[in-house]
N, C-alpha and C. Protein backbone atom coordinates (compact mmCIF):
# COMPACT_ATOMS: atom_id res chain seq x y z
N UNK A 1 -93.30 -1.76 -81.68
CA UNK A 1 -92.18 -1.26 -80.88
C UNK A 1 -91.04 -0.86 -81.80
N UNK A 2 -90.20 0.03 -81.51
CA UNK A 2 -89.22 0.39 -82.64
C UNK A 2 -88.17 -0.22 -82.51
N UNK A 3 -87.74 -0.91 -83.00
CA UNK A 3 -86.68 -1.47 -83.30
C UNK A 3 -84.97 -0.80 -82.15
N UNK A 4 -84.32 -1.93 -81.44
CA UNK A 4 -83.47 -1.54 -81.34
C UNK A 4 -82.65 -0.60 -81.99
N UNK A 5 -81.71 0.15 -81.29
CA UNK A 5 -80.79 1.25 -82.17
C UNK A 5 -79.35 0.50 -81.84
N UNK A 6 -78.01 0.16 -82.59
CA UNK A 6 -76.58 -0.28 -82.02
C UNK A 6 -75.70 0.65 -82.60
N UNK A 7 -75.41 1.05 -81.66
CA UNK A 7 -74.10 2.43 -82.05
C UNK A 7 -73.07 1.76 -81.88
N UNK A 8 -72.05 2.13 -82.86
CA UNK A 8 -70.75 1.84 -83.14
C UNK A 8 -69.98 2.50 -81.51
N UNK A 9 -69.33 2.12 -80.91
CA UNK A 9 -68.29 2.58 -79.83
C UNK A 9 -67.43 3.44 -81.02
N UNK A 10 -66.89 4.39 -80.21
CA UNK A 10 -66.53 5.66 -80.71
C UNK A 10 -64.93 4.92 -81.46
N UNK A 11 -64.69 5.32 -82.69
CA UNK A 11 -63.05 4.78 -82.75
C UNK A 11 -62.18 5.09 -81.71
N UNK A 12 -61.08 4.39 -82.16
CA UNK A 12 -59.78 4.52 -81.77
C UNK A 12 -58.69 5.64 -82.79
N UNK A 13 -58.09 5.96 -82.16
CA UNK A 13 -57.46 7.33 -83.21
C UNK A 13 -55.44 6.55 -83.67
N UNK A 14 -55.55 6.50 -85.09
CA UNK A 14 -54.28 6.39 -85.16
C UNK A 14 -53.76 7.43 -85.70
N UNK A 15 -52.78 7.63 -85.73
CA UNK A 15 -51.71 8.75 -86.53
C UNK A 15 -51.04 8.13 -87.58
N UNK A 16 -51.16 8.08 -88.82
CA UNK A 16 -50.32 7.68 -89.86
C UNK A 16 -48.92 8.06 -90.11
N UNK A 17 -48.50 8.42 -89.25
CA UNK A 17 -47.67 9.35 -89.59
C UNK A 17 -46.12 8.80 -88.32
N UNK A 18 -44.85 8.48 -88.83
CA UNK A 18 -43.90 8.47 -87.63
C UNK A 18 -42.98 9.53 -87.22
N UNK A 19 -43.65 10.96 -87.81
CA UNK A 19 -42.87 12.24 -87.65
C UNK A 19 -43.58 12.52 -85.98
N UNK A 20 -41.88 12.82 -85.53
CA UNK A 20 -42.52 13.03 -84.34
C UNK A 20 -42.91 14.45 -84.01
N UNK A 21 -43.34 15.31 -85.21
CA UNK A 21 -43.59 16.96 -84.64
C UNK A 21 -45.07 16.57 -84.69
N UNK A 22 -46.07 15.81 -85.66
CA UNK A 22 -46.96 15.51 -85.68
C UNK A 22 -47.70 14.83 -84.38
N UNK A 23 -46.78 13.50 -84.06
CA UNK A 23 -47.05 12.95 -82.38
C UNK A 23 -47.09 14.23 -81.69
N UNK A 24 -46.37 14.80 -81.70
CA UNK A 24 -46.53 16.10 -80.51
C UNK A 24 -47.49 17.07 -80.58
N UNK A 25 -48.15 17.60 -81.74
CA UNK A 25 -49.05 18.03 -81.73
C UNK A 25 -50.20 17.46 -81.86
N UNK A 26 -50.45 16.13 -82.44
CA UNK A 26 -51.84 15.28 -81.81
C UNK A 26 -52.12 15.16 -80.33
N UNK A 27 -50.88 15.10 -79.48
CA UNK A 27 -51.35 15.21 -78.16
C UNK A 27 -51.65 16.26 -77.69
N UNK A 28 -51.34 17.22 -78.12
CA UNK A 28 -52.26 18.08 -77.64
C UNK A 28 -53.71 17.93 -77.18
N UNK A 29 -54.41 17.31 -78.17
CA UNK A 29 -55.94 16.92 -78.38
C UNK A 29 -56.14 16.14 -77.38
N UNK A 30 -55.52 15.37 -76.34
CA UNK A 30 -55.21 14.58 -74.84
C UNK A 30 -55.72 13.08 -75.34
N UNK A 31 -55.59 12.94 -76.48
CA UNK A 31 -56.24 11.68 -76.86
C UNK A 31 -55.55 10.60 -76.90
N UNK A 32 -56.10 9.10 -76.52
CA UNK A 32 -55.17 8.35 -76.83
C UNK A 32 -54.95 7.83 -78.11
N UNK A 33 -53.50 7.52 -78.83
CA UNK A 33 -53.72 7.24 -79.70
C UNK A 33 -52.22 6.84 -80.28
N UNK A 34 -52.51 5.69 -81.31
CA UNK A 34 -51.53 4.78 -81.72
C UNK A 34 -50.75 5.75 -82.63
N UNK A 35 -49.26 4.91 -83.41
CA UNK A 35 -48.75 5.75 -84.10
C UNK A 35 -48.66 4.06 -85.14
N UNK A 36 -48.78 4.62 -86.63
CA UNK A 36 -48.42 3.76 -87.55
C UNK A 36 -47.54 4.24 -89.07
N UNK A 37 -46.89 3.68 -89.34
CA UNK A 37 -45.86 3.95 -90.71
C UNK A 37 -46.61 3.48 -91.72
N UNK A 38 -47.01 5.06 -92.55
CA UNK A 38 -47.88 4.15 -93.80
C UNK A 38 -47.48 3.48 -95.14
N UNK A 39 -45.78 3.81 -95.22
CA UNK A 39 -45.28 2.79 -95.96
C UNK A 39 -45.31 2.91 -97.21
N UNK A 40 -45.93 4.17 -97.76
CA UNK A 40 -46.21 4.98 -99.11
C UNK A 40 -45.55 5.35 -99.81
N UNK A 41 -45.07 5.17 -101.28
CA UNK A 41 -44.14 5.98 -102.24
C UNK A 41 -44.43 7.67 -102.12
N UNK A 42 -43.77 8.19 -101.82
CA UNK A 42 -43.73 10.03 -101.88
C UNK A 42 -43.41 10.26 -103.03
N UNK A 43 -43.43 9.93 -104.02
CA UNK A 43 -42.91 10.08 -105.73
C UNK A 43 -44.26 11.13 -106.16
N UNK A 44 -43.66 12.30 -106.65
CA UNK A 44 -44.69 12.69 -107.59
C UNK A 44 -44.76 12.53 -108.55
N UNK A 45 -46.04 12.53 -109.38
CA UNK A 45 -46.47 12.07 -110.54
C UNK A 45 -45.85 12.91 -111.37
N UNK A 46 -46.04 13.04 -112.66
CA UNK A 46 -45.56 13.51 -113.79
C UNK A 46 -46.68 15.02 -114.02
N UNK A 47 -45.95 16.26 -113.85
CA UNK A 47 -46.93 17.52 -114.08
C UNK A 47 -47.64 17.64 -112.65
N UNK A 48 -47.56 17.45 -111.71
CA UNK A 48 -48.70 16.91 -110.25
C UNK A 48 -48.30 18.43 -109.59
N UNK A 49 -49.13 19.16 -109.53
CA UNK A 49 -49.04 20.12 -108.52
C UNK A 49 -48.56 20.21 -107.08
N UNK A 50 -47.98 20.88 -106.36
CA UNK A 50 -47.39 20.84 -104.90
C UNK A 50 -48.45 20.62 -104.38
N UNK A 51 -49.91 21.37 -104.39
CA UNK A 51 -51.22 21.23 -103.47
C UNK A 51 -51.56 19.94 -103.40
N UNK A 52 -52.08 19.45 -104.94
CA UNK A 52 -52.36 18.24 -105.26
C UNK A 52 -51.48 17.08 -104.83
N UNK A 53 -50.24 16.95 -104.91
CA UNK A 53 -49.14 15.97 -104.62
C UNK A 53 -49.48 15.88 -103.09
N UNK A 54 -49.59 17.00 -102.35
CA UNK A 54 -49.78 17.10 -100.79
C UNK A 54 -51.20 16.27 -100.22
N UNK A 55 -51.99 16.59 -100.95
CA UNK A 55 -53.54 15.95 -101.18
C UNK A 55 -53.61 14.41 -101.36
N UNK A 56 -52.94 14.20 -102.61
CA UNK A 56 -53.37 13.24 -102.83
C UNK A 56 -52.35 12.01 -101.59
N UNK A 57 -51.13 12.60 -101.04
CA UNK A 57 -50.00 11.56 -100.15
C UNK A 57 -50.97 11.70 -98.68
N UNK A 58 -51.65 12.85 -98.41
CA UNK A 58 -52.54 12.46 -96.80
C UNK A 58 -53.29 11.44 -97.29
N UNK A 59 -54.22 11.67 -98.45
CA UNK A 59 -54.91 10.16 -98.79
C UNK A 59 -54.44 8.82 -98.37
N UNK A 60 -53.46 8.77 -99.37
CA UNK A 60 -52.64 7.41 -99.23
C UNK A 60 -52.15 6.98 -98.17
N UNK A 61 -51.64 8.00 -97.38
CA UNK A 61 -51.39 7.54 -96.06
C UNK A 61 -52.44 6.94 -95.15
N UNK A 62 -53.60 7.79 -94.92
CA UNK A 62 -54.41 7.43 -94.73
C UNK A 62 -55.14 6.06 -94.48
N UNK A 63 -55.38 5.79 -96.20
CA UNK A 63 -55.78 4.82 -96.69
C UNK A 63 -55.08 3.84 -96.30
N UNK A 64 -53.80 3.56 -96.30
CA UNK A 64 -52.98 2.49 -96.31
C UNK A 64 -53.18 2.28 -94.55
N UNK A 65 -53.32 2.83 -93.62
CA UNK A 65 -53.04 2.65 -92.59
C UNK A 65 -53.96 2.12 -92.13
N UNK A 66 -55.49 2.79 -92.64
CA UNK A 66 -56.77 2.26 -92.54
C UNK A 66 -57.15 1.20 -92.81
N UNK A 67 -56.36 0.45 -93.59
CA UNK A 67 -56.88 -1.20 -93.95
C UNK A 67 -56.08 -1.77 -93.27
N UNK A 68 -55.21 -1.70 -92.23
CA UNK A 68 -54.76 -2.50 -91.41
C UNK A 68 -55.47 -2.33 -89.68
N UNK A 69 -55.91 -1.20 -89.97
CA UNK A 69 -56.70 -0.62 -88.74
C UNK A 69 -58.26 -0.11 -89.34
N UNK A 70 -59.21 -0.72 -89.60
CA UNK A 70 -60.20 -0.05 -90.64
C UNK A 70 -60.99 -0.01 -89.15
N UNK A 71 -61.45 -0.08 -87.77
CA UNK A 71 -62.40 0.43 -86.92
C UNK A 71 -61.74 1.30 -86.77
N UNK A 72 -60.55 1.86 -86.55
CA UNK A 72 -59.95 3.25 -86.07
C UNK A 72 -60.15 4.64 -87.21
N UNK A 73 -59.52 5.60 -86.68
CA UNK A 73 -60.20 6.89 -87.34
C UNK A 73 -58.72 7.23 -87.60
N UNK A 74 -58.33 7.21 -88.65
CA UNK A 74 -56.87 7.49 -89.08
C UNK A 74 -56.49 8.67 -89.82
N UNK A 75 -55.58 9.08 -89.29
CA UNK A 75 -55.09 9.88 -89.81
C UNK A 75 -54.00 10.69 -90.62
N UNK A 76 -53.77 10.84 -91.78
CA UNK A 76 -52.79 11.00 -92.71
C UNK A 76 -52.09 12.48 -92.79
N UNK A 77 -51.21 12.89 -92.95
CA UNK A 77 -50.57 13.74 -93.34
C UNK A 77 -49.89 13.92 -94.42
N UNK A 78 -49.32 14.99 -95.00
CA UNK A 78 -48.42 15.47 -95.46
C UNK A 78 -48.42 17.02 -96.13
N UNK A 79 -47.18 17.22 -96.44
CA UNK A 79 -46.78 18.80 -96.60
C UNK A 79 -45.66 19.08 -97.87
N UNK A 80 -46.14 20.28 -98.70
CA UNK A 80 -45.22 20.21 -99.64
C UNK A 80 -45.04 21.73 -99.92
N UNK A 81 -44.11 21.72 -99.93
CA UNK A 81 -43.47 23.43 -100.24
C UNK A 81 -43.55 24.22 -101.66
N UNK A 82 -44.54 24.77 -101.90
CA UNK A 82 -45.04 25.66 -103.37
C UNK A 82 -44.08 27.04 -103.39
N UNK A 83 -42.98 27.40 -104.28
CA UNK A 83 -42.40 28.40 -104.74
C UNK A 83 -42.67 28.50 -105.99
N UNK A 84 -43.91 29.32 -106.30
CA UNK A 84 -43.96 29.36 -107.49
C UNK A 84 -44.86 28.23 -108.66
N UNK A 85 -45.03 27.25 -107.84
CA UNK A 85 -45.74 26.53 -108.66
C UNK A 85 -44.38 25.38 -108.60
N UNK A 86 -43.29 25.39 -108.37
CA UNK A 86 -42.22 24.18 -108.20
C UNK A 86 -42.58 23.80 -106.49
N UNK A 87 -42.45 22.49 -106.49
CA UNK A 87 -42.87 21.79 -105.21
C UNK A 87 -41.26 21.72 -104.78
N UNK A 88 -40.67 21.72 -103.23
CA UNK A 88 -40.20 21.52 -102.41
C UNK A 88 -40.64 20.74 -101.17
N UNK A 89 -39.93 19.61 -101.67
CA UNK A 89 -39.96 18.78 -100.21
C UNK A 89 -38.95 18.51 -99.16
N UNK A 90 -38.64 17.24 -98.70
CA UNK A 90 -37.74 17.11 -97.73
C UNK A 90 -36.07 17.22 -98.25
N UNK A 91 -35.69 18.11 -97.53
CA UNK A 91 -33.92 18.27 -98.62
C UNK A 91 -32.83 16.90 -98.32
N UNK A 92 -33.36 16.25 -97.04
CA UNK A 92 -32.39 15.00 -96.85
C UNK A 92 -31.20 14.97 -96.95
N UNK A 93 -30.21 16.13 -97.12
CA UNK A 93 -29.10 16.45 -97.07
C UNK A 93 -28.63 17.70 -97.00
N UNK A 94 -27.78 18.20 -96.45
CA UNK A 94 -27.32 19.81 -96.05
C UNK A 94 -26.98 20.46 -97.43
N UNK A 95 -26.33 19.53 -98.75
CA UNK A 95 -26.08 20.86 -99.81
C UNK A 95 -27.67 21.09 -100.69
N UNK A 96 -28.95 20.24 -100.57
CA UNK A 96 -30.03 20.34 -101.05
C UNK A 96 -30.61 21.53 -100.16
N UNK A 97 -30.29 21.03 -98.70
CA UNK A 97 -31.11 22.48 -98.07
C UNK A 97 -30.42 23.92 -97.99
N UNK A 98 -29.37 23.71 -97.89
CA UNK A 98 -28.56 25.61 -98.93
C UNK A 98 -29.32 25.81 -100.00
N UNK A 99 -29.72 24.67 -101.12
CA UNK A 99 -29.94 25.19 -102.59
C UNK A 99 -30.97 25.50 -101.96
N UNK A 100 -32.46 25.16 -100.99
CA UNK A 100 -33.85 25.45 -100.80
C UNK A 100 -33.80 26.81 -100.37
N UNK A 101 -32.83 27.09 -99.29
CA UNK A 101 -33.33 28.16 -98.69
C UNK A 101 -32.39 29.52 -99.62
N UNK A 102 -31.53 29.02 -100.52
CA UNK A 102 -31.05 30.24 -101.30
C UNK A 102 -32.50 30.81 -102.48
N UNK A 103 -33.28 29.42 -102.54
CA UNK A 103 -34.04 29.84 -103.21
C UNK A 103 -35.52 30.27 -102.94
N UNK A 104 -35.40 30.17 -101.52
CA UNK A 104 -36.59 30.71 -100.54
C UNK A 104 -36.57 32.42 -100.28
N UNK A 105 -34.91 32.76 -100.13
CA UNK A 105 -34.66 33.85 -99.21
C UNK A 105 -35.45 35.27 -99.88
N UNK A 106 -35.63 36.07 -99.32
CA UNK A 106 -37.14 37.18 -100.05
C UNK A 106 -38.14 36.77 -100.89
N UNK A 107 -38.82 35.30 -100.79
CA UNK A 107 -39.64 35.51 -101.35
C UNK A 107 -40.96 34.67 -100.25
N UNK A 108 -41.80 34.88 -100.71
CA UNK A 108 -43.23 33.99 -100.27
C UNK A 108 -43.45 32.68 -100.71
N UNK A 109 -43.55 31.81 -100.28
CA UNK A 109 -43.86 30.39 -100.14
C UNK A 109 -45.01 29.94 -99.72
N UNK A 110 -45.72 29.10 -100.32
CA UNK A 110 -47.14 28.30 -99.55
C UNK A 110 -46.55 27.06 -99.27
N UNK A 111 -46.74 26.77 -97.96
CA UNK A 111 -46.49 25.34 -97.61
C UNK A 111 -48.17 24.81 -97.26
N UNK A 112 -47.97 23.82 -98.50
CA UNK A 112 -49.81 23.31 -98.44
C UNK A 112 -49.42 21.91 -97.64
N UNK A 113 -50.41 22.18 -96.38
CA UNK A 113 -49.93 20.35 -95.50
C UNK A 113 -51.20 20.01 -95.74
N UNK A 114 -51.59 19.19 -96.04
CA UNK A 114 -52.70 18.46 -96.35
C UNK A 114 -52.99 17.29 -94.93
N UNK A 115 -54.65 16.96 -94.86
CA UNK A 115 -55.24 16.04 -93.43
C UNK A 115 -56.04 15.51 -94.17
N UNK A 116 -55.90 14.10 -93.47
CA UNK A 116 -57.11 13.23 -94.15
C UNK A 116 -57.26 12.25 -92.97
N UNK A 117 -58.81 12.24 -92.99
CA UNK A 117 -59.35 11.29 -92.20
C UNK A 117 -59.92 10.23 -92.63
N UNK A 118 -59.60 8.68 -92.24
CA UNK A 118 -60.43 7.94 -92.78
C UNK A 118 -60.71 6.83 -91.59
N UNK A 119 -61.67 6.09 -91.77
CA UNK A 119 -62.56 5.28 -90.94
C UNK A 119 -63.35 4.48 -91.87
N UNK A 120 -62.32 3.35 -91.80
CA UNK A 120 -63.81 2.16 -93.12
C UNK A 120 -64.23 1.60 -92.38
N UNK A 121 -64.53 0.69 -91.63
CA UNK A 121 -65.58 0.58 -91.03
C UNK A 121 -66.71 1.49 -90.89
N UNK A 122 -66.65 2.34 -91.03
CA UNK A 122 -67.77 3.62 -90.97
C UNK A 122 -67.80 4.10 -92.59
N UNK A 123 -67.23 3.60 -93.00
CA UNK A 123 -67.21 4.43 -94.62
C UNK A 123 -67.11 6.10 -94.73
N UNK A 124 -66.42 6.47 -93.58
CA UNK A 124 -65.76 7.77 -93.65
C UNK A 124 -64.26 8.17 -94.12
N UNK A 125 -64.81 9.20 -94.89
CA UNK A 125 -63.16 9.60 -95.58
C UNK A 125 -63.25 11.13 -95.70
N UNK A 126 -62.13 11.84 -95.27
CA UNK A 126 -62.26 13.33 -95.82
C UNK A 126 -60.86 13.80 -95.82
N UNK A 127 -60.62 14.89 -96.55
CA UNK A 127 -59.57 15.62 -96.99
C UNK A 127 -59.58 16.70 -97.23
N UNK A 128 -58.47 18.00 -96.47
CA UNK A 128 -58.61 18.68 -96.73
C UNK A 128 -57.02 19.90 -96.77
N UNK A 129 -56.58 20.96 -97.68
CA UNK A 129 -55.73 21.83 -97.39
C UNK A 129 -55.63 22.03 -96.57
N UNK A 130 -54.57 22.68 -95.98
CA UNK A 130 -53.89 24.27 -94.99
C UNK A 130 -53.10 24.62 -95.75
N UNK A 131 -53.35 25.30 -96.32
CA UNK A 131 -51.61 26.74 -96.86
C UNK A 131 -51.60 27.15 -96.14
N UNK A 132 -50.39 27.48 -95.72
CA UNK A 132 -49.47 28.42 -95.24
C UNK A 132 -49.10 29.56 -95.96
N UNK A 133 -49.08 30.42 -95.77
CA UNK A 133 -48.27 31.52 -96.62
C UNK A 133 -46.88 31.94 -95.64
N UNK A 134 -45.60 31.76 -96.74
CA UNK A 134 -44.69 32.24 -95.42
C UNK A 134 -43.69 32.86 -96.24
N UNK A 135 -43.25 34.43 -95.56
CA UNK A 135 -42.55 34.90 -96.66
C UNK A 135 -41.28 35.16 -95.81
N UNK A 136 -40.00 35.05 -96.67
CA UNK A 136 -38.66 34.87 -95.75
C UNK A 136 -38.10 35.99 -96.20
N UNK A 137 -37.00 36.41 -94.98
CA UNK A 137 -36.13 37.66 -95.40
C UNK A 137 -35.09 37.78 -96.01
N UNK A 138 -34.32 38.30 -96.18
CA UNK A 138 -33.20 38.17 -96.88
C UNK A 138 -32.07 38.15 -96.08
N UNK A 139 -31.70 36.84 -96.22
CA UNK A 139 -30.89 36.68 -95.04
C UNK A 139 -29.60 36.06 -96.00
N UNK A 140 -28.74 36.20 -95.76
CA UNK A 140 -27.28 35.57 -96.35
C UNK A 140 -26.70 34.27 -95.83
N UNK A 141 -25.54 33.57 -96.97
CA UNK A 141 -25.42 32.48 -96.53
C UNK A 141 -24.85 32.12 -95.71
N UNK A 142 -24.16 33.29 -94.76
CA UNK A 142 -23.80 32.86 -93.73
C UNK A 142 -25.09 32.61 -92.54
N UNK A 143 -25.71 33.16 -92.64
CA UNK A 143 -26.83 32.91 -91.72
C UNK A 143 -27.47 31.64 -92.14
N UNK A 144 -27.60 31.46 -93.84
CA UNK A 144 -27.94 29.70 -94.07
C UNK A 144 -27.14 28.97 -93.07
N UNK A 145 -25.83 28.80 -93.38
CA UNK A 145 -24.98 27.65 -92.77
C UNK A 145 -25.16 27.43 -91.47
N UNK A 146 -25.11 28.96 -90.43
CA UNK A 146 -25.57 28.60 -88.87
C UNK A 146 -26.73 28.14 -88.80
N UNK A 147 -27.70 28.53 -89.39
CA UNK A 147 -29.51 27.94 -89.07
C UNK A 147 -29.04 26.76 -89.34
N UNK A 148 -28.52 25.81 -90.38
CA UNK A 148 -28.64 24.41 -90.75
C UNK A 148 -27.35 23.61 -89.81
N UNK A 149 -26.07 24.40 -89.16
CA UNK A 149 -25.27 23.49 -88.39
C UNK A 149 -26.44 23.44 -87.02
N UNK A 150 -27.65 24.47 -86.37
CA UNK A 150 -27.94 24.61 -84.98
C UNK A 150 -29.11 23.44 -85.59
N UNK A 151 -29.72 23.23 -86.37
CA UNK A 151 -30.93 22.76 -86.33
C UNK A 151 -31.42 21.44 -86.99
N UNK A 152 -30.50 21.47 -88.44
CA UNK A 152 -30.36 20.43 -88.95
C UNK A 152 -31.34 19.48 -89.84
N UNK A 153 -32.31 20.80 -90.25
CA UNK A 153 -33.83 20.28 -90.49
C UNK A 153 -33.89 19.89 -91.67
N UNK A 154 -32.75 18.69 -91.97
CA UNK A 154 -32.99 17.74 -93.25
C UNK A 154 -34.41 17.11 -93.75
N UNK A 155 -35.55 16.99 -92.63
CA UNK A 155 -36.72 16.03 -92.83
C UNK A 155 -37.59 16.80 -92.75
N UNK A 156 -37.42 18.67 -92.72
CA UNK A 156 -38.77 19.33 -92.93
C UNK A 156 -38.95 20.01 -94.48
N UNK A 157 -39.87 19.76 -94.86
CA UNK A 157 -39.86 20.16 -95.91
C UNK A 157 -40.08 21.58 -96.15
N UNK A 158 -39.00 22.32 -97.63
CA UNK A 158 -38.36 23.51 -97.60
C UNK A 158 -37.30 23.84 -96.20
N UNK A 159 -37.09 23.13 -96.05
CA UNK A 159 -35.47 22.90 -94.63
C UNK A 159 -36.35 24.55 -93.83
N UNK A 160 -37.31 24.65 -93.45
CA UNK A 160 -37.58 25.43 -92.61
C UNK A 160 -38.28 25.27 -91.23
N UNK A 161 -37.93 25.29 -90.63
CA UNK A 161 -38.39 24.50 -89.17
C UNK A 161 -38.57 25.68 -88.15
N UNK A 162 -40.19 26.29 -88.24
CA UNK A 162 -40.16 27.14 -87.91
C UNK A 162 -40.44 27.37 -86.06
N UNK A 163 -40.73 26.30 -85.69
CA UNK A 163 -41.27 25.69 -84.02
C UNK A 163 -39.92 26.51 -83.97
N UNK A 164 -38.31 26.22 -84.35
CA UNK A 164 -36.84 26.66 -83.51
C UNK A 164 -36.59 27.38 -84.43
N UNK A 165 -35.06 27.47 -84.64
CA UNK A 165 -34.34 28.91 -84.92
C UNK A 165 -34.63 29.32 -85.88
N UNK A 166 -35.34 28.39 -86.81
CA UNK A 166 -35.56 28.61 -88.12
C UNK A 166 -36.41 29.88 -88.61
N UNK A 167 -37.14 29.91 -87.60
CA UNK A 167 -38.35 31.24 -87.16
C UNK A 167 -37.55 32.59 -87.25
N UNK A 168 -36.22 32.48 -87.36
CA UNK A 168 -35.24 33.85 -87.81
C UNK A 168 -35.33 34.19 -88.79
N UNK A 169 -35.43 33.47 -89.56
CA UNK A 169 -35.70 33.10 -90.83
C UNK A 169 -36.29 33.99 -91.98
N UNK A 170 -37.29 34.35 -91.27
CA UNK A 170 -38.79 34.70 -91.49
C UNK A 170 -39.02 35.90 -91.67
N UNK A 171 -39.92 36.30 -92.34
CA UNK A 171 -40.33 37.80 -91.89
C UNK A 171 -42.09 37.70 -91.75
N UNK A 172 -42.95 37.14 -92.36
CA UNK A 172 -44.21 36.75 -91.44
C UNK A 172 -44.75 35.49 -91.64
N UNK A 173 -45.89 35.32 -91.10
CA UNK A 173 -46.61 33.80 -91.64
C UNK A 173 -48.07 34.12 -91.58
N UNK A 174 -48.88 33.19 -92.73
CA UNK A 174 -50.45 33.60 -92.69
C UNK A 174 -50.79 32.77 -92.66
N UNK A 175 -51.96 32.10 -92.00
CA UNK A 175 -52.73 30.83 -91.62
C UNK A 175 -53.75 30.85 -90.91
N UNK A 176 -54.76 30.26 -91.27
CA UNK A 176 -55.88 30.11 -90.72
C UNK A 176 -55.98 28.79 -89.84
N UNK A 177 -55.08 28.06 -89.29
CA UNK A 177 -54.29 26.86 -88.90
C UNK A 177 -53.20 26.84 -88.12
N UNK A 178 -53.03 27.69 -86.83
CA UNK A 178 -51.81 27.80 -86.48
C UNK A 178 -50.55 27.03 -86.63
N UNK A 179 -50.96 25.77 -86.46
CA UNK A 179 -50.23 24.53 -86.30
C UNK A 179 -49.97 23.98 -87.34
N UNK A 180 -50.53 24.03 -88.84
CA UNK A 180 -50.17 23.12 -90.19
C UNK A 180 -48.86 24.02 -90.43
N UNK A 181 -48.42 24.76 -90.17
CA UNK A 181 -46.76 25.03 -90.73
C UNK A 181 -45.88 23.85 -89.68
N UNK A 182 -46.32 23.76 -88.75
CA UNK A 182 -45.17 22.57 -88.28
C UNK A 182 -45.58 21.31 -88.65
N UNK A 183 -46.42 20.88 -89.82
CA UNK A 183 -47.60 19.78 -89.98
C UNK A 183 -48.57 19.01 -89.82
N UNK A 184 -49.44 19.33 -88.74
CA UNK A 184 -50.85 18.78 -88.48
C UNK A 184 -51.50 20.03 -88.00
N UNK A 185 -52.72 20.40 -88.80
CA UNK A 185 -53.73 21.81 -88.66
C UNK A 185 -54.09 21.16 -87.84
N UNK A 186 -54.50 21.49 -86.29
CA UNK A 186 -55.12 21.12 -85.58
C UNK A 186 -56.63 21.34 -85.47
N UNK A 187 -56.58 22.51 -85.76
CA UNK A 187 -58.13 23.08 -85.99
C UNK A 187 -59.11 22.09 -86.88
N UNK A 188 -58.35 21.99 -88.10
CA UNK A 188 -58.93 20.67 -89.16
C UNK A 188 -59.17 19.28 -88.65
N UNK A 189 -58.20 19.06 -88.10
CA UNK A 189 -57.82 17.42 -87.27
C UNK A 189 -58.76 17.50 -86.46
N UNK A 190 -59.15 18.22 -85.61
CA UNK A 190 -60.43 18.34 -84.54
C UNK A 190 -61.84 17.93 -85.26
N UNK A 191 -61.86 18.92 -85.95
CA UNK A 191 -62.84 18.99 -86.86
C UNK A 191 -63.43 17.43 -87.60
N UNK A 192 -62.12 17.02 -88.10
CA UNK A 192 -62.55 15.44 -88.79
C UNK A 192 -62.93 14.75 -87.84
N UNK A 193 -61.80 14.31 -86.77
CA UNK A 193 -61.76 13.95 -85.66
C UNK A 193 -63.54 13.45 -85.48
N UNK A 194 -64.08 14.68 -85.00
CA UNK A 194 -65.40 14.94 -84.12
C UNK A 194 -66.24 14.12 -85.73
N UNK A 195 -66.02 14.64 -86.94
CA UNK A 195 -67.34 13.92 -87.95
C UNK A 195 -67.17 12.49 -88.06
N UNK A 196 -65.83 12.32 -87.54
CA UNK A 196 -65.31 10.22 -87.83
C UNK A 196 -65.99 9.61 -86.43
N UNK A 197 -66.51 10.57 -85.62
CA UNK A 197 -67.37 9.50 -84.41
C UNK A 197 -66.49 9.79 -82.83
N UNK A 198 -65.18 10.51 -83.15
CA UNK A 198 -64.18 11.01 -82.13
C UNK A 198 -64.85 11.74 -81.19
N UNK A 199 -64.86 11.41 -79.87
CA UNK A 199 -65.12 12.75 -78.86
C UNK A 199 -63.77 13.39 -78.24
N UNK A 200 -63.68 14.46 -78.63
CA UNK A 200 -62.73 15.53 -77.61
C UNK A 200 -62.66 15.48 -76.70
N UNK A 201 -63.94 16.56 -76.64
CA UNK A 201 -64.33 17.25 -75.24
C UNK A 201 -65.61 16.46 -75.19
């Protein structure tokens, strides 16, 4: 006779993450699912690329969240702003985000947000890019100062917050990810989602 088969019950989904643009776009997916602070140094290393730095912090997040929750299917974020090969992150103050966006204005930017899924109990882990390509217009500093008194987007990284006004901003965006410019690719997140044992649909 063949041997019983015991399937794991499908995880539970956490979000590593306490940004709430991320909560808002995980629900989309109608899923239920926890929120946890992964408690991680954001320090980049010495020479560390914007892609890589972005890569390697969904890991960690990840990871860290996963050993306090290792049956759940967790999920990590993060996002880092490439001009050039110099990383831009969160400006955390209004005269850092003038200097970002004086040094954004006509040119193209990749904002690489990085997803990672992990599930130890299952010994699943994956990681993967979204660039963004986003190229801004030339806009003056008076138009800096109103975008940053209406919006205030100290905690997005490259102070561009393109969901609101910030989208003035702009002159196009390229992505294969609609959603990783506001930070969680949904398309990707689905994707892990469904290989960590997740049902959607």
């Amino acid at each position: 006779m063949p041997e019983p088969s015991f399937h794991r019950p499908a995880p539970c989904v956490v979000l590593g993450s306490t940004s709430p643009y991320r909560r808002e776009l995980l629900a989309r997916l109608r899923l239920r699912f926890e929120v946890a602070a992964p408690g991680v140094d954001e320090t980049a290393l010495p020479d560390e690329a914007p892609a890589a730095l972005a890569r390697r912090l969904a890991l960690a997040k990840a990871r860290a969240v996963a050993a306090r929750y290792p049956e759940a299917a967790v999920i990590g974020c993060d996002q880092v702003a490439d001009l050039d090969g110099q990383g831009l992150g969160k400006p955390g103050t209004h005269d850092r985000a003038v200097a970002q966006l004086r040094l954004m204005r006509g040119r193209t930017v990749i904002f690489h947000t990085a997803l990672a899924v992990v599930c130890a109990a299952r010994g699943f882990e994956q990681a993967d890019l979204a660039p963004v390509r986003v190229t801004f217009r030339s806009y003056d500093d008076d138009e800096i100062e109103a975008y940053l008194r209406a919006e205030q987007p100290y905690d997005c990284a490259g102070s561009a917050r393109s969901e609101g006004l910030g989208i003035a901003l702009l002159e196009a965006i390229e992505s294969d990810d609609p959603s990783a410019l506001v930070g969680l690719p949904l398309i990707r997140t689905a994707r892990m989602l469904r290989a960590a044992g997740v049902k959607i649909l």
